[in-house]
Protein backbone atom coordinates (compact mmCIF):
# COMPACT_ATOMS: atom_id res chain seq x y z
CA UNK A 1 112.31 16.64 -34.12
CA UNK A 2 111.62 13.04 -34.88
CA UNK A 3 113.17 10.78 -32.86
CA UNK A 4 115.54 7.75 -34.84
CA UNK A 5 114.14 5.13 -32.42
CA UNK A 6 112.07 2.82 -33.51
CA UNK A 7 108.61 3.34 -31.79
CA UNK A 8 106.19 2.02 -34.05
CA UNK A 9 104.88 -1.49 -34.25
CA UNK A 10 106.59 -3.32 -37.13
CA UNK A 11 104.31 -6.15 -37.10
CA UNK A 12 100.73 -7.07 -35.52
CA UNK A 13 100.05 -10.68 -34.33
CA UNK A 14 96.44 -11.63 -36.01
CA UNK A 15 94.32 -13.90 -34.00
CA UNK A 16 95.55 -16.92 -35.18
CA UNK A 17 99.23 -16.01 -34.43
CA UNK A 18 100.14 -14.99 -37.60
CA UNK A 19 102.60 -12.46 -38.17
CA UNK A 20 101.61 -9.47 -40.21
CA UNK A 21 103.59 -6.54 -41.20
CA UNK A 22 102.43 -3.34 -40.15
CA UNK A 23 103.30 -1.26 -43.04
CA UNK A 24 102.69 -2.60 -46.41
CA UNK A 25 102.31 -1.57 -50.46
CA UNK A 26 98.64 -0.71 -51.78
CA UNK A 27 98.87 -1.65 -55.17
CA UNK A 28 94.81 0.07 -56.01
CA UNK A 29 95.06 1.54 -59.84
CA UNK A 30 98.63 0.67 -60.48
CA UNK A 31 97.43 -1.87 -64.08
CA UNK A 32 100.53 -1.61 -66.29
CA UNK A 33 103.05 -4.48 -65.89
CA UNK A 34 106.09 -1.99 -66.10
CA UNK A 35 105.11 0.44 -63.60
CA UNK A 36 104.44 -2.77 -61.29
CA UNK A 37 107.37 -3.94 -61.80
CA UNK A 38 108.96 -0.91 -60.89
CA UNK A 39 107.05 -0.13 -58.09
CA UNK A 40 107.69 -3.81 -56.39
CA UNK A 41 111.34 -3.31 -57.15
CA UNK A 42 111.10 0.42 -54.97
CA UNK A 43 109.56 -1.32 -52.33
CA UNK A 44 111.61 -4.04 -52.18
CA UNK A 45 114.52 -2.11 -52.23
CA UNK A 46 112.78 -0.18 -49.44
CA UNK A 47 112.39 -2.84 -47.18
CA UNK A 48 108.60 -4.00 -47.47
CA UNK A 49 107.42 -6.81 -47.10
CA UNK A 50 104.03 -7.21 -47.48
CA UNK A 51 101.86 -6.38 -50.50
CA UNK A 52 98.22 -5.45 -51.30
CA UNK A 53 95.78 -6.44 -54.38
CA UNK A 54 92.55 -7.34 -54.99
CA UNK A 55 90.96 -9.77 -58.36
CA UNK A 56 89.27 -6.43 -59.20
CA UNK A 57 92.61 -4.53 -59.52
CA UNK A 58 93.35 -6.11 -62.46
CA UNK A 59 97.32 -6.32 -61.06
CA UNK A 60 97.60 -9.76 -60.08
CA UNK A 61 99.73 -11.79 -62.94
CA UNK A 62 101.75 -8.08 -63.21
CA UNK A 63 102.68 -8.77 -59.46
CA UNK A 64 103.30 -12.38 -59.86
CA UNK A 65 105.78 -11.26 -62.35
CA UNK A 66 107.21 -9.08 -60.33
CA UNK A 67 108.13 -11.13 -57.41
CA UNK A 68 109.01 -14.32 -59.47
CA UNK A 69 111.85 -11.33 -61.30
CA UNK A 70 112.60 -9.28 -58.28
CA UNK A 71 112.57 -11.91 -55.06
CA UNK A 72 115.82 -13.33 -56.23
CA UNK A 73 117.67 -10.06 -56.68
CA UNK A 74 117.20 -9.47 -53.38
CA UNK A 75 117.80 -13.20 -51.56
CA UNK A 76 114.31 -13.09 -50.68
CA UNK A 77 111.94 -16.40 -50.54
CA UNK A 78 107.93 -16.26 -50.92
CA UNK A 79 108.14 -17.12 -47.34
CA UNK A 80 109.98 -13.66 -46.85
CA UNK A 81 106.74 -11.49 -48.09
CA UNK A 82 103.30 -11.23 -47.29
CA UNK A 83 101.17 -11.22 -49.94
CA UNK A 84 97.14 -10.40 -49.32
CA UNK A 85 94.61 -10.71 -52.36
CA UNK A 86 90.67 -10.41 -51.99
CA UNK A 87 87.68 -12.25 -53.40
CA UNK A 88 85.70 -9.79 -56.21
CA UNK A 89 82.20 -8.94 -54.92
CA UNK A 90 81.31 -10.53 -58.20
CA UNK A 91 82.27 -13.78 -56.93
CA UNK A 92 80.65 -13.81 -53.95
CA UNK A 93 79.11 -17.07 -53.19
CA UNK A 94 79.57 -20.50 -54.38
CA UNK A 95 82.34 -19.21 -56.67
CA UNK A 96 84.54 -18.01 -53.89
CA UNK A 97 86.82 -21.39 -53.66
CA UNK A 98 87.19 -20.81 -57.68
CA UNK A 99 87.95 -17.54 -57.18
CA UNK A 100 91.14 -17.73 -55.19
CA UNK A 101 92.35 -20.47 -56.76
CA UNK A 102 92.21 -17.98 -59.88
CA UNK A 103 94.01 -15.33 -57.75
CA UNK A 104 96.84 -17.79 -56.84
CA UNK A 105 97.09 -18.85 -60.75
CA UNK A 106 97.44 -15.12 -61.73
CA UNK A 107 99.74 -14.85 -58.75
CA UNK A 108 101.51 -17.67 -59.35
CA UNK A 109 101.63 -18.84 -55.87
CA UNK A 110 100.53 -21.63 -54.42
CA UNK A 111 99.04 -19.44 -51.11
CA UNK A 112 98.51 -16.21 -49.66
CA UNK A 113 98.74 -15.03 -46.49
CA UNK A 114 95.55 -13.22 -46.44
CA UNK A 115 92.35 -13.97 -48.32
CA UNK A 116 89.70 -10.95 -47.57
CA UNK A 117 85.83 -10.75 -49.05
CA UNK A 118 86.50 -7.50 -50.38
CA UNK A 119 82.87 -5.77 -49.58
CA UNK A 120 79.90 -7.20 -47.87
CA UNK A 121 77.70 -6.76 -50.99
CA UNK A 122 77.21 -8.50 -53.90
CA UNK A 123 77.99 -7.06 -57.64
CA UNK A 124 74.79 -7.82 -59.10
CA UNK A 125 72.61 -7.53 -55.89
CA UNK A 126 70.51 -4.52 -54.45
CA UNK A 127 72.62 -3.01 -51.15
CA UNK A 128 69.28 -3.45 -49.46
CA UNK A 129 68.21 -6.82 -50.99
CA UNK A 130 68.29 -9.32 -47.61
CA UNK A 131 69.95 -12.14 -50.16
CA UNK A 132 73.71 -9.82 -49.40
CA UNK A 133 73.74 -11.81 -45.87
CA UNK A 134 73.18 -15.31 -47.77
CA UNK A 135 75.71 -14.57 -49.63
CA UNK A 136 78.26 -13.12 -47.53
CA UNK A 137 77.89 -16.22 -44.88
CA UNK A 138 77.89 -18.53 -48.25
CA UNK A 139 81.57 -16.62 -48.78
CA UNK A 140 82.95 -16.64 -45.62
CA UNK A 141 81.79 -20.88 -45.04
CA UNK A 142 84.27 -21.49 -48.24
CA UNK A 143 86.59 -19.11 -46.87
CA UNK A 144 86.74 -20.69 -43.87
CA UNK A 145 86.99 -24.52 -45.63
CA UNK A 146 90.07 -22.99 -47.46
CA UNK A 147 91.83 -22.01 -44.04
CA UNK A 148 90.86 -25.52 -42.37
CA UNK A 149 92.70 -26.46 -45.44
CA UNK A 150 95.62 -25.23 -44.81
CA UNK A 151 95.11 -23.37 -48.24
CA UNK A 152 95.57 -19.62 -46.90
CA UNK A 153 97.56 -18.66 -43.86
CA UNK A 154 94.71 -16.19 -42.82
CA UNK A 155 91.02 -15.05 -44.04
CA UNK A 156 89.49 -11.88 -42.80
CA UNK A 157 86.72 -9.38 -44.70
CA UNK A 158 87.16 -5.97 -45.79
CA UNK A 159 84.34 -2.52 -45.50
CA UNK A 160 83.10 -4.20 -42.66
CA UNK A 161 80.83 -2.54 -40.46
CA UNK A 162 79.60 -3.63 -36.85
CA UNK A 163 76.61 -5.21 -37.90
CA UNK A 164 78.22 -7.18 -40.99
CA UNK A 165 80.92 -8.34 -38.50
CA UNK A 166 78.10 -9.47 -35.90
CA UNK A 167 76.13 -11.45 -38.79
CA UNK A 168 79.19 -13.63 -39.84
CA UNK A 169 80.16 -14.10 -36.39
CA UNK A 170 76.60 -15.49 -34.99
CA UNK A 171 77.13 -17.93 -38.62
CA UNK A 172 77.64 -21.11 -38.12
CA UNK A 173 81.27 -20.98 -39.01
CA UNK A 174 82.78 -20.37 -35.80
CA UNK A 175 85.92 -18.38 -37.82
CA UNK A 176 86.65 -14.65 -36.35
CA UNK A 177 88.08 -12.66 -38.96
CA UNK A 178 91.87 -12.16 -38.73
CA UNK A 179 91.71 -8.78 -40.34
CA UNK A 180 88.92 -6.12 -41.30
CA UNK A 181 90.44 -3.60 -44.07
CA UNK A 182 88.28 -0.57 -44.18
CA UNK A 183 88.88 3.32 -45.09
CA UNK A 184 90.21 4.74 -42.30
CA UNK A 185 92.00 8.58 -41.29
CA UNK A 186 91.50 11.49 -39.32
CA UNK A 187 88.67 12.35 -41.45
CA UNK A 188 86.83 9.39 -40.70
CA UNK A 189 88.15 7.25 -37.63
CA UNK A 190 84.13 4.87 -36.95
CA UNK A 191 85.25 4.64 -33.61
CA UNK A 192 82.55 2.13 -32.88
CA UNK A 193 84.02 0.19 -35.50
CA UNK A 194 87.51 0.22 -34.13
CA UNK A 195 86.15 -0.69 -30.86
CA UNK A 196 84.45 -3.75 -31.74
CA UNK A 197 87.57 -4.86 -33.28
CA UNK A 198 89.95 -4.47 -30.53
CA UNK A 199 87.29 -6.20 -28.55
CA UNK A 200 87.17 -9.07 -31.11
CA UNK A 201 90.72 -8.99 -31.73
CA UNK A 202 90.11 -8.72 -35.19
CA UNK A 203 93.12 -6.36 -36.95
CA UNK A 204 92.12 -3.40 -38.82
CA UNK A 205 93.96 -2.28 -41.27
CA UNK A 206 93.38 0.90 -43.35
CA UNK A 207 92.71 2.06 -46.57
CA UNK A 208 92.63 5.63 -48.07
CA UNK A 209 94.81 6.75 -45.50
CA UNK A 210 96.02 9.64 -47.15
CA UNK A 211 92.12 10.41 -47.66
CA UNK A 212 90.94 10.95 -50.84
CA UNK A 213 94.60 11.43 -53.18
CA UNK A 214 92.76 9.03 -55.26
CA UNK A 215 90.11 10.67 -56.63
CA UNK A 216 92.28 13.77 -56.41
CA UNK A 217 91.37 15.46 -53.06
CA UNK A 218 94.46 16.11 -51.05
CA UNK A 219 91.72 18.02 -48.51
CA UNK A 220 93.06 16.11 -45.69
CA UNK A 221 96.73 15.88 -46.49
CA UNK A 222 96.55 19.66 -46.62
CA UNK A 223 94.54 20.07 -43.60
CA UNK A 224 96.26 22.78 -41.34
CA UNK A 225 95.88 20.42 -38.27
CA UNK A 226 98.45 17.33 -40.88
CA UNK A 227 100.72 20.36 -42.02
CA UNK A 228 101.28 22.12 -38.89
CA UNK A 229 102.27 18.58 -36.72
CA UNK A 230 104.15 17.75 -39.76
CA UNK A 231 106.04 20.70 -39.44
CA UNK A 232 106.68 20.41 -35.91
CA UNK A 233 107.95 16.74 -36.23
CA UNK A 234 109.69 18.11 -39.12
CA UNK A 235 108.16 14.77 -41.16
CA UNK A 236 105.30 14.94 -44.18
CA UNK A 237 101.71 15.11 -43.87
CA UNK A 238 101.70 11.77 -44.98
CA UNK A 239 104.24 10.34 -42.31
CA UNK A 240 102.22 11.99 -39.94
CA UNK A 241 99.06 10.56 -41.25
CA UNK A 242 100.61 7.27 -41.62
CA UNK A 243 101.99 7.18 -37.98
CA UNK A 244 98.60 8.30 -36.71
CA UNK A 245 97.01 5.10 -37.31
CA UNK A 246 100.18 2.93 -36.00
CA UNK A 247 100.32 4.67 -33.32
CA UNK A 248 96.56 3.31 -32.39
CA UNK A 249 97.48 -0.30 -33.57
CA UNK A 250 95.89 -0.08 -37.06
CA UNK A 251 98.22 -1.23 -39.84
CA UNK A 252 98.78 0.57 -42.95
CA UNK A 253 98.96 0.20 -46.76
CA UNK A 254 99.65 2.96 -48.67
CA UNK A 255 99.88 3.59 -52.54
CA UNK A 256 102.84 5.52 -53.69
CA UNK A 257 104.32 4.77 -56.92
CA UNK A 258 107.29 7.62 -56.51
CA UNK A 259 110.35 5.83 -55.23
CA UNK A 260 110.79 8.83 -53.09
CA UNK A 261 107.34 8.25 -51.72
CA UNK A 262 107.44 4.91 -51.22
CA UNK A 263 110.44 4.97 -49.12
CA UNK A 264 108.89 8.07 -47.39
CA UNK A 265 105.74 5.91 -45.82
CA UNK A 266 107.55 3.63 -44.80
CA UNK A 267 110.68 5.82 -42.70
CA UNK A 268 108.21 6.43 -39.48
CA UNK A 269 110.83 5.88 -37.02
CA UNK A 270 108.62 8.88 -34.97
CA UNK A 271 105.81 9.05 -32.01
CA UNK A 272 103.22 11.70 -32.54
CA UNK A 273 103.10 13.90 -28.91
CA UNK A 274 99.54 13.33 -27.03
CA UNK A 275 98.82 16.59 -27.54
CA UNK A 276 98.92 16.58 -31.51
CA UNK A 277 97.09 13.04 -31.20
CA UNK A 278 94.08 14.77 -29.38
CA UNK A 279 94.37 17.49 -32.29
CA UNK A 280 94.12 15.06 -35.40
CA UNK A 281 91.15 12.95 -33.69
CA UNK A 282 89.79 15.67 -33.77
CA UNK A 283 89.38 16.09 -37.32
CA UNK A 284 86.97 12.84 -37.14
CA UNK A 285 84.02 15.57 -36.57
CA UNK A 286 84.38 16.56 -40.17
CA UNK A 287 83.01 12.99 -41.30
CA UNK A 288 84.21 13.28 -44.82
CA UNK A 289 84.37 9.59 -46.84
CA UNK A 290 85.59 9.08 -50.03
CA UNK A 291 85.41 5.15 -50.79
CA UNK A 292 82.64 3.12 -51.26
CA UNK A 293 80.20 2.95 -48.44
CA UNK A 294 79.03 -0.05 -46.97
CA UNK A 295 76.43 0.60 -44.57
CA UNK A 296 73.56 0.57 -46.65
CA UNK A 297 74.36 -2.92 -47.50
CA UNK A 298 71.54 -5.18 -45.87
């Protein structure tokens, strides 16, 4: 039975002492302004507080919208939400500072809380063409200028891997990323990946935690391993996939656009037993990915 305590982390310090929720919205392939509008006011009503977009999602103005409309109804100030936006592998570069001050005009906010680069690559660029690591230290130097700023409350990267983490770091910056957003489940845990982090105190934060739902593969939410510890817990494979990655100190943003789903991932007042832990780790032998990948990129 789930217990009504609540065990798992409701926030993660980054490294720069900013507070950061541990649950938030992922806001990936939700375009139209109505259903955004809905979806914000679900969540809202649901109790999150933090929400995720991208320039390439196309959803920014839609969710400025929607918290200029729904932050009143509910006695809420910007300063009561975490908002977290990411610069367009398009605009890698020299355009980065432009870039986010785009984001905050289709926002219509005058900061976020997190700026990420939102893959290590850039759009026009080869993955193994050696002018990706120009680039990406080019982005993270104006990154960096816009924290020193006082611009953005945190800056972090997202697909990530070891090395691409390594390369900024040895930059001349001197800025450890606050956050490193990367696909992340029992299917696919890179546990070097999470290792380096922990040791860097950089904050991952997941993706596609529900696998691949969407691109249509519910593989891993149906996995008899998810269904049977759901069951047990008496919770839903997605809870329990949800809870997983809390439970390891990884924070979590998942997509629902269901009221009844959104306020499902985010009622994980529940501890998964060691025993069922060891069980869905296990799963990581499978290797299955479904986003982008990024370690081809030089």
């Amino acid at each position: 039975m789930a217990s009504s305590d609540p065990i798992i982390p409701t926030t993660f310090v980054l490294n720069n002492g900013i507070m950061m929720p541990s649950i938030g919205l992922g806001t990936y392939r939700i375009r139209q302004s109505d259903i955004v509008m809905q979806v914000v006011d679900y969540a809202l009503e649901a109790g999150y507080r933090m929400f995720d977009t991208a320039a390439v999602y196309g959803n920014e103005i839609h969710l400025g919208e929607a918290f200029k409309t729904l932050l009143p109804k509910y006695d809420l100030e910007r300063e009561d939400i975490f908002v977290t936006t990411k610069l367009s592998p398009s605009d890698h570069g020299s355009r980065a500072e432009q870039a986010y001050q785009k984001s905050l005009e289709n926002l219509d906010l005058e900061y976020v809380d997190l700026y990420l680069i939102h893959f290590p690559g850039g759009a026009k660029l080869p993955a193994e063409d050696k002018r990706n690591t120009k680039m990406r230290e080019l982005s993270w130097c104006k990154l960096t200028e816009l924290y020193d700023d006082g611009k953005v409350n945190a800056v972090g990267v997202s697909n990530f891997t070891v090395a691409h983490l390594e390369g900024l770091m040895e930059s001349n910056h001197g800025l450890v990323p606050a956050v490193n957003q990367v696909e992340w489940h029992p299917y696919y845990t890179q546990s070097s990946l999470y290792k380096f982090c922990k040791q860097h105190h950089i904050t991952l934060q997941a993706y596609c935690s529900f696998g691949g739902t969407s691109c249509s593969n519910n593989s891993l939410l149906n996995d008899p391993v998810v269904v049977s510890t759901a069951l047990k817990l008496e919770v839903t494979p997605a809870q329990v996939l949800l809870v997983w990655a809390l439970q390891q100190d990884v924070a979590v943003i998942p997509k629902a656009v269901h009221p009844e789903h959104i306020k499902e991932n985010r009622s994980l007042n529940f501890k998964i037993p060691e025993e069922d832990m060891k069980a869905l780790n296990q799963l990581s032998e499978k290797n299955v990915k479904y986003a982008w990948d990024p370690s081809i990129v030089a």
